[in-house]
Protein backbone atom coordinates (compact mmCIF):
# COMPACT_ATOMS: atom_id res chain seq x y z
CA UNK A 1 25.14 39.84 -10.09
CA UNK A 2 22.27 41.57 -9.84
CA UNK A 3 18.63 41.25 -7.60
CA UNK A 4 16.17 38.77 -8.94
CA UNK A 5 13.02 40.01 -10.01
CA UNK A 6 11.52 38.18 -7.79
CA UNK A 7 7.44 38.30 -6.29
CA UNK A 8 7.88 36.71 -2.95
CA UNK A 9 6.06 33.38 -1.91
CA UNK A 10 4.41 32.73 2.07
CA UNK A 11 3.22 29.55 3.12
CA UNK A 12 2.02 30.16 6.44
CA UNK A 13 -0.18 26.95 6.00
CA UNK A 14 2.71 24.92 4.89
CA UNK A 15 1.51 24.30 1.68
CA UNK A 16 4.77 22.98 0.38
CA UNK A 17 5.40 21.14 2.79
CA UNK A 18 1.92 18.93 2.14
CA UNK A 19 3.31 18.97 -1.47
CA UNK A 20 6.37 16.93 -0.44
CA UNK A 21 3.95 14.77 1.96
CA UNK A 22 0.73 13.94 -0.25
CA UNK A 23 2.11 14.74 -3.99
CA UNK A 24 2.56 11.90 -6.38
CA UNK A 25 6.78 11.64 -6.71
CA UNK A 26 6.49 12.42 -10.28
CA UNK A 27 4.51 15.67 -10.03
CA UNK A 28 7.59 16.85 -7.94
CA UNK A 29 9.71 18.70 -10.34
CA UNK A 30 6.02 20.38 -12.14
CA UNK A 31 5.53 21.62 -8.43
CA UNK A 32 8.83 23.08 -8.03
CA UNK A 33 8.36 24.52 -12.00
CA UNK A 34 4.84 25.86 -10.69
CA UNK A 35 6.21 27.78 -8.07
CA UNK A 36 9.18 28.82 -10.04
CA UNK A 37 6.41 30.39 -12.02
CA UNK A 38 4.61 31.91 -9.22
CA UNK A 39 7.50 33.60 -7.98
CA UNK A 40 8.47 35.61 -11.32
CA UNK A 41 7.63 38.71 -11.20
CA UNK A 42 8.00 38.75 -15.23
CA UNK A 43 5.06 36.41 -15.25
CA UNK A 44 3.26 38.81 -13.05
CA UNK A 45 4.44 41.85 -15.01
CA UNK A 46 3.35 40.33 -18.59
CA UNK A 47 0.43 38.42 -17.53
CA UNK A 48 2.11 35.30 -18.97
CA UNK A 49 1.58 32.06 -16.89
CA UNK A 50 2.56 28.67 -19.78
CA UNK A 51 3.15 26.73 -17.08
CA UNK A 52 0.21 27.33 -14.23
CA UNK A 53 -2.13 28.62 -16.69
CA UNK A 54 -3.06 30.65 -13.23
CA UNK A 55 -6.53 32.66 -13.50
CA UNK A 56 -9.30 34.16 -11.17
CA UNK A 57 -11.26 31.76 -9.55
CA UNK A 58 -14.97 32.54 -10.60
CA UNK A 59 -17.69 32.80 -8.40
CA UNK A 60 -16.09 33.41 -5.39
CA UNK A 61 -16.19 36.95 -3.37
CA UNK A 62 -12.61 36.99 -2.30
CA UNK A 63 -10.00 37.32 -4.95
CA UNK A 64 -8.20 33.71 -5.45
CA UNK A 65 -6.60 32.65 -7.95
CA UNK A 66 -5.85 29.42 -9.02
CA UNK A 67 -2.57 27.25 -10.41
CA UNK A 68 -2.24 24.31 -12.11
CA UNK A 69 0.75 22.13 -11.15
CA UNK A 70 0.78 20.22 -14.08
CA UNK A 71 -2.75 20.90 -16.49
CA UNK A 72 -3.54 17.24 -17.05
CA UNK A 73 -2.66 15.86 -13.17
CA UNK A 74 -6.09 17.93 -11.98
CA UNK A 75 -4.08 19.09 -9.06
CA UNK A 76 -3.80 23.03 -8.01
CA UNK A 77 -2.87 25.52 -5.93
CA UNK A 78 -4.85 27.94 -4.56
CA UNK A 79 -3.22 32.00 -4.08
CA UNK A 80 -3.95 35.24 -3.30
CA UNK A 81 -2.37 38.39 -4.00
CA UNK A 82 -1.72 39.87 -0.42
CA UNK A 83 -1.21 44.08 -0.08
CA UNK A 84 2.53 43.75 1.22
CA UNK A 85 3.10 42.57 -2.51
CA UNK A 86 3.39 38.66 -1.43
CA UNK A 87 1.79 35.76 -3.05
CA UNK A 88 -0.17 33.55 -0.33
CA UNK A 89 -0.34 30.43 -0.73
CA UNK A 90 -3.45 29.21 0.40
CA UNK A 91 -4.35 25.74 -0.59
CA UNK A 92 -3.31 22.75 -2.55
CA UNK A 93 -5.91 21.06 -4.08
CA UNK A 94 -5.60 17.05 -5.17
CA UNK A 95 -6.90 15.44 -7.99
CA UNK A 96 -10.08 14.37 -6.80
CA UNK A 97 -10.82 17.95 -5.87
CA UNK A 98 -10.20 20.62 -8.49
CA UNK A 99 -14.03 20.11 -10.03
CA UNK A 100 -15.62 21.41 -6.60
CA UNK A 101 -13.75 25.20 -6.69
CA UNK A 102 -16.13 26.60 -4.55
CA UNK A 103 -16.89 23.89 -1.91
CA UNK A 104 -12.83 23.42 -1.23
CA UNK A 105 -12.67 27.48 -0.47
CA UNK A 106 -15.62 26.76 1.66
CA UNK A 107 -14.12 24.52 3.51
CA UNK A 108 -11.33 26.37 4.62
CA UNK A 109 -12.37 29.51 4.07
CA UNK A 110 -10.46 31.12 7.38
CA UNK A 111 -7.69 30.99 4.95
CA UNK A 112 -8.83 33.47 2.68
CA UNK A 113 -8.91 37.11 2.63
């Protein structure tokens, strides 16, 4: 069988982890679909993203890029594009939160390149 075409993940924040801690149960399998997504390098290749309808954040300096885990929920997941051809996952952002973009990068900017 051959290689996946795969674009690596890191979660040096443990981003996934919070998922599992703070997610609603039944946003679950759309988080594990979202970063299904994330991770195909198709999705990357084609600019193609049904699921996490992922686009530029706009507005900010830095180049970060935003997921949806499941469009109607109102949570995301914040990511950057790193040079050593990783995706960084930088945030996840609950419900409450995904109308104030800018403040939440703010806030923990020192995560952001």
């Amino acid at each position: 069988m051959g290689k996946a075409n795969i674009k690596p993940l890191k979660d040096e924040y443990g981003i996934i982890k919070s998922a599992k801690e703070i997610l609603p149960k039944e946003l679950w399998n759309d988080f594990i679909e979202t970063m299904a997504e994330l991770e195909d390098n198709n999705a990357h290749i084609t600019a193609t993203y049904p699921k996490t309808r992922l686009h530029k954040v706009i507005g900010s300096k830095k180049s970060i890029y935003r997921a949806d885990i499941k469009q109607t929920s109102g949570w995301r997941i914040h990511i950057q594009f790193s040079a050593d051809k990783f995706i960084k996952l930088c945030d996840l952002i609950p419900r409450g939160d995904h109308n104030r973009t800018l403040t939440v990068i703010q806030e923990k900017i020192d995560r952001y390149e």
